[in-house]
Protein backbone atom coordinates (compact mmCIF):
# COMPACT_ATOMS: atom_id res chain seq x y z
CA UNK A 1 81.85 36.85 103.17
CA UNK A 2 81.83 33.90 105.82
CA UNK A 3 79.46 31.92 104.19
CA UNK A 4 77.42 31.92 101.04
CA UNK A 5 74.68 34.65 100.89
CA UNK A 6 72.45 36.64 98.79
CA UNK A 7 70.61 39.91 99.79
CA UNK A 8 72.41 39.98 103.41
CA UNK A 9 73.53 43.26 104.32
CA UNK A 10 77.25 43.51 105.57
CA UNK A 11 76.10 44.56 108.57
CA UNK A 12 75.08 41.34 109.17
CA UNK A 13 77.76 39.16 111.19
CA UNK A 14 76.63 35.97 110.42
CA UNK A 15 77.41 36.54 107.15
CA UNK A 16 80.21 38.84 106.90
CA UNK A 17 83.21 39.86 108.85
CA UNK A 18 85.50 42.92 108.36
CA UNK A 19 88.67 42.62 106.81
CA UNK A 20 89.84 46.15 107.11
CA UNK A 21 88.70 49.83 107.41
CA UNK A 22 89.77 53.04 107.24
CA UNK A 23 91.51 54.70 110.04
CA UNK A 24 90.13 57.89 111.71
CA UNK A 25 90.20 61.16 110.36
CA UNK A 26 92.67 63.78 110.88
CA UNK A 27 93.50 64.10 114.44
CA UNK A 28 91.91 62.10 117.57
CA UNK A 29 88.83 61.19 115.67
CA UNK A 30 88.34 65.03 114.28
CA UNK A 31 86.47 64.72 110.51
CA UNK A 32 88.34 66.63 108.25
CA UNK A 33 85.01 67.89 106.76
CA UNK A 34 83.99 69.72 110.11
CA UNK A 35 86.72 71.57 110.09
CA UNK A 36 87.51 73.04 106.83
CA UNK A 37 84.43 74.18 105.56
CA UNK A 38 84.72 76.54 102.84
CA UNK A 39 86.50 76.91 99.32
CA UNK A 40 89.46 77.80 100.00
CA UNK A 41 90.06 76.86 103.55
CA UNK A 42 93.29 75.28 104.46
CA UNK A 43 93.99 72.76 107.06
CA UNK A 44 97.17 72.93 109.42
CA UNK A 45 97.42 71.24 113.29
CA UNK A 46 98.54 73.37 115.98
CA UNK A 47 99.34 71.66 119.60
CA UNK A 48 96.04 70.29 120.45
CA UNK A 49 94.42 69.45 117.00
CA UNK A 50 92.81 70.15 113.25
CA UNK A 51 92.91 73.63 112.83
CA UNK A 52 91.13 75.49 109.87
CA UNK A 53 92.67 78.38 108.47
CA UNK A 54 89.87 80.53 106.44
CA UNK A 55 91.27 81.44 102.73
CA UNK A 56 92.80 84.88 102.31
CA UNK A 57 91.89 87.95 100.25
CA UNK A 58 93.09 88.65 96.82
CA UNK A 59 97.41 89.12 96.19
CA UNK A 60 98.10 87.93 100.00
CA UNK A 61 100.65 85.21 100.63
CA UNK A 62 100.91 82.66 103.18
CA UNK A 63 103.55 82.84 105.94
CA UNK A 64 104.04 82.06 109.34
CA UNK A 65 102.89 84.22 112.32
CA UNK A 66 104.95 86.64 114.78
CA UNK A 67 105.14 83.43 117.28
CA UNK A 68 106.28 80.60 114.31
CA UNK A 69 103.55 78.52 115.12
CA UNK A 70 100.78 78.68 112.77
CA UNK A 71 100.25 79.51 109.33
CA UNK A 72 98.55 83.13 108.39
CA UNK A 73 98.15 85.68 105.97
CA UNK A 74 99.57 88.44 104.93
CA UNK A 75 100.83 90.78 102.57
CA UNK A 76 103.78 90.39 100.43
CA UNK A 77 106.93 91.72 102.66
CA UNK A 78 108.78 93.98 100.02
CA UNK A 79 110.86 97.33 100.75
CA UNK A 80 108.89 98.12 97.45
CA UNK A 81 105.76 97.50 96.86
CA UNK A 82 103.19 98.87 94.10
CA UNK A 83 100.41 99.85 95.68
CA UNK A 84 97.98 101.05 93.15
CA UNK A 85 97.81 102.68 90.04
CA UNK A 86 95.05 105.04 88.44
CA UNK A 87 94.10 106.37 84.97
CA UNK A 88 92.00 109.62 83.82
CA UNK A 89 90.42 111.52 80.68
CA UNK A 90 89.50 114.68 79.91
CA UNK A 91 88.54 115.27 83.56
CA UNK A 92 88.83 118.26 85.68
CA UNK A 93 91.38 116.46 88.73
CA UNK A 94 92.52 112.46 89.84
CA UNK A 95 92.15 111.85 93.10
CA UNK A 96 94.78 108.99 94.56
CA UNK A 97 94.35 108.28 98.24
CA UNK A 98 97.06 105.12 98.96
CA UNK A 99 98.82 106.92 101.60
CA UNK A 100 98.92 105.05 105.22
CA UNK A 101 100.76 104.35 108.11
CA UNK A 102 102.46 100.98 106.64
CA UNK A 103 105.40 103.47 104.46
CA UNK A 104 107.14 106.12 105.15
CA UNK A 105 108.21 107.37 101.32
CA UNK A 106 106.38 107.31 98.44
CA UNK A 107 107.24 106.80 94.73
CA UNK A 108 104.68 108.17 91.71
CA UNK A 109 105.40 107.79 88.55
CA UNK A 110 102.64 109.82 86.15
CA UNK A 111 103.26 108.70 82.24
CA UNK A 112 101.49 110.79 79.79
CA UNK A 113 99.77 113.66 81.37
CA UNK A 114 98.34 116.67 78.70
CA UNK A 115 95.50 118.99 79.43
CA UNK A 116 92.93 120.50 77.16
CA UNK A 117 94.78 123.53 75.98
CA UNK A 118 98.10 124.09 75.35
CA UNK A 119 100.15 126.15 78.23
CA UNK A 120 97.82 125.33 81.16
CA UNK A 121 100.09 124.44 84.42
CA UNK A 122 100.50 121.39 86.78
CA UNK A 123 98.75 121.88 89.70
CA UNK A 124 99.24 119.07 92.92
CA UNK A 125 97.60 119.34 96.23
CA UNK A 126 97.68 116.99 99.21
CA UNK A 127 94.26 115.02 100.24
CA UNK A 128 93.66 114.86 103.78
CA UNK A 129 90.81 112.22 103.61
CA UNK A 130 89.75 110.02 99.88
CA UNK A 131 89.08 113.01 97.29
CA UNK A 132 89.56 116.08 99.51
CA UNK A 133 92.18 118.22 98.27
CA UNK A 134 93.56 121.05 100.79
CA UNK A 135 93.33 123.90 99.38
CA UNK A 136 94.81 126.13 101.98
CA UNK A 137 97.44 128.72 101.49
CA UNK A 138 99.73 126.46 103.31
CA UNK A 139 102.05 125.28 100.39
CA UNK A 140 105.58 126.55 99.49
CA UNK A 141 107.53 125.11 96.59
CA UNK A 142 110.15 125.94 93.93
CA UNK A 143 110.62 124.08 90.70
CA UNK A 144 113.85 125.03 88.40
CA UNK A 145 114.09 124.28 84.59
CA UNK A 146 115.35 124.71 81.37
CA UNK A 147 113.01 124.53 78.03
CA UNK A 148 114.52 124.12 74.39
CA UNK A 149 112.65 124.58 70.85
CA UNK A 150 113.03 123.90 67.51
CA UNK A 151 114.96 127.86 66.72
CA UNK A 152 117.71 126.44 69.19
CA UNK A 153 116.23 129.07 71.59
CA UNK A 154 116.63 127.82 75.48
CA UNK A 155 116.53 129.78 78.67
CA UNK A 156 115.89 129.00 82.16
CA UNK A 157 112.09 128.58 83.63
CA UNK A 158 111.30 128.74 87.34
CA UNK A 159 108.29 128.82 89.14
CA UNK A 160 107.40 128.90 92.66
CA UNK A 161 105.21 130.03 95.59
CA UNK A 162 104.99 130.71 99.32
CA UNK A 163 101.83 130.19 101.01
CA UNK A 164 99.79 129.92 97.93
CA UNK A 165 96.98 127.27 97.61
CA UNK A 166 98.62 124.23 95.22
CA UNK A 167 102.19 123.37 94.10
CA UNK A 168 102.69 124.55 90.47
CA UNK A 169 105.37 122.37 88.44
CA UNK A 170 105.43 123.52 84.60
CA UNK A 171 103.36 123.86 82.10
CA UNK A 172 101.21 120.95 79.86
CA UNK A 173 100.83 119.91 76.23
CA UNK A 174 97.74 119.45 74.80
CA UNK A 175 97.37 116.11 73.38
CA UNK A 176 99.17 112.45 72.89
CA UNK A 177 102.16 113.59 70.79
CA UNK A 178 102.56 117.03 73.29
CA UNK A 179 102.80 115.03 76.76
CA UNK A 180 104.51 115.37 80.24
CA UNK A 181 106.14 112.57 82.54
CA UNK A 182 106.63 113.11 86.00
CA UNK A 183 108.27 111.40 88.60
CA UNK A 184 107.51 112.19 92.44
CA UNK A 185 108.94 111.35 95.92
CA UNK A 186 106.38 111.85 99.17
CA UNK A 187 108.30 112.01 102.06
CA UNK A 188 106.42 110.74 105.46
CA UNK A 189 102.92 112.11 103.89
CA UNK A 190 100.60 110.25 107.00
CA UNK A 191 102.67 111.46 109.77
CA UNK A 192 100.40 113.96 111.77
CA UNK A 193 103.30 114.92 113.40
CA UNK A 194 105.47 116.39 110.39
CA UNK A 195 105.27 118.62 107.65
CA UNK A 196 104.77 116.91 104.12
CA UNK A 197 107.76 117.09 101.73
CA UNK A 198 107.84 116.04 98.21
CA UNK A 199 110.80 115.63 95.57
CA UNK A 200 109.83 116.09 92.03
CA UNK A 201 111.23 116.03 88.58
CA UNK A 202 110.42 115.72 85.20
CA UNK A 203 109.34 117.33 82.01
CA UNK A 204 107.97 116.65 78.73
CA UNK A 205 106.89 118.05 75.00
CA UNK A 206 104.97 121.29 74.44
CA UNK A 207 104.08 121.88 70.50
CA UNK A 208 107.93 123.74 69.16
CA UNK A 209 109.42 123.39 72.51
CA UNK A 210 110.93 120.73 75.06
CA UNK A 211 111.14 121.35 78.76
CA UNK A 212 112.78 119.89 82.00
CA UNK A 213 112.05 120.58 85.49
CA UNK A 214 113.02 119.87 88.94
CA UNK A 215 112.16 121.21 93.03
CA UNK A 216 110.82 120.73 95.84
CA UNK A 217 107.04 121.02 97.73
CA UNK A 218 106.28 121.50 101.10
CA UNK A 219 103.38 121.57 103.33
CA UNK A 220 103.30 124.08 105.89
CA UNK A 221 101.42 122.42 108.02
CA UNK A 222 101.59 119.53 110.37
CA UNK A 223 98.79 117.14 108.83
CA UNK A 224 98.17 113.67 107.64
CA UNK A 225 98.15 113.06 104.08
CA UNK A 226 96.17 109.96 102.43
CA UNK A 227 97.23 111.03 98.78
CA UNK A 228 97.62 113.98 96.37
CA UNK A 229 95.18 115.92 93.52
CA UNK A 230 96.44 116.47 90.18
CA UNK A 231 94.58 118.85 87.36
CA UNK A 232 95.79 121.45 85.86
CA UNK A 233 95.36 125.48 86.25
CA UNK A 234 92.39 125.91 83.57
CA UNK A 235 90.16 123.22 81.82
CA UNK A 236 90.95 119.10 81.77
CA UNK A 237 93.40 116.47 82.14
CA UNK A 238 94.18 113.45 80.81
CA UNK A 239 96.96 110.80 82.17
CA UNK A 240 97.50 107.95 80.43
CA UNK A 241 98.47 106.36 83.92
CA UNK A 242 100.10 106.66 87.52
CA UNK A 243 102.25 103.87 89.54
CA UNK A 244 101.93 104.50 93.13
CA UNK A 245 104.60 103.01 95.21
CA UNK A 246 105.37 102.20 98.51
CA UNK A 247 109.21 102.21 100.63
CA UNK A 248 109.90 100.61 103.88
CA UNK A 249 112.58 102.16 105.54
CA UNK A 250 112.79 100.30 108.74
């Protein structure tokens, strides 16, 4: 204030002169506010200017672009990554469809799986689109094992098929204390161009008895895969859940 005054507006030179003010926003005069916009934005520069970068979706991480010039998201770069997982009761199949072009093998992991009666079988079959099961006689598998109960009684079990309509592991319990677990390895399911393998072993608890098994599935067919169906040869299933995950292998 130059000189004394009431009610003048500091517009007014006669009356005021500026003593300092803020510099200019961001980059050559660019507001800040016109370029981020939205909760969530983020604001980098790239060679000319403010740039806004929009927020990203839900468990992507920040990095830097093929060129190493600008900030963008993406997903987390693992060799290992859990893609999904999936829980059922009491129903008739589970449909997972995580397969895709981004990993070539394929680890599921199915904890607790029992069906409604005791003795009814695993049954898997590949999904060629979201909860469309193949059910062509194109599947060949063989699954060894070895069962022991509570006489000390043990033999060998086996089961297989050639050109039947599902893979066919073992048998199921029928509740929480008379479960299976299962561990699986999909090899290249989404190539169109190759014939879908997959590695499984496991066992689990059936009322006097305890079983093991191991073998191998294959799809005689060359088809893309987007996931698998599990339920079991007669009535329901329950799983108390699966971990589907994905390996990078180049």
């Amino acid at each position: 204030c130059i000189q004394a005054s009431t009610g003048n507006a500091t517009s007014n030179a006669s009356y005021w002169t500026k003593l300092a003010a803020k510099g200019t926003n961001g980059t050559n005069g660019t507001d800040v506010g016109t370029v981020i916009t939205t909760q969530g934005d983020i604001l980098y520069r790239d060679g000319s200017g403010l740039q806004r970068l929009a927020k990203g979706t839900a468990s992507q991480v920040l990095k830097m672009n093929s060129s190493a010039n600008a900030p963008e998201w993406g997903n987390l770069s693992s060799d290992w990554v859990l893609l999904g997982s999936a829980t059922t009761s009491a129903t008739s199949d589970l449909h997972v469809d995580l397969f895709s072009a981004d990993y070539d093998i394929y680890k599921v992991f199915v904890h607790n799986w029992y069906g409604s009666a005791p003795g009814n079988g695993t049954q898997m079959q590949f999904n060629t689109s979201a909860n469309t099961p193949q059910t062509g006689n194109n599947y060949r598998h063989l699954f060894n094992g070895w069962y022991w109960n509570n006489s000390g009684n043990n033999t060998a079990q086996r089961n297989g098929g050639w050109n039947s309509n599902e893979l066919q592991t073992s048998n199921l319990g029928d509740g929480t204390d008379d479960v299976s677990v299962f561990e699986y390895t999909f090899v290249r399911p989404f190539s169109a161009s190759t014939r879908t393998s997959v590695i499984q072993t496991g066992g689990g608890h059936e009322n006097n008895h305890i079983y093991s098994r191991h073998g191998h599935g294959y799809y005689n067919a060359t088809e893309q895969h987007t996931g698998f169906t599990l339920k079991a040869s007669s009535g329901t299933i329950t799983i108390e859940y699966i971990r589907v995950y994905g390996i990078k292998t180049s």
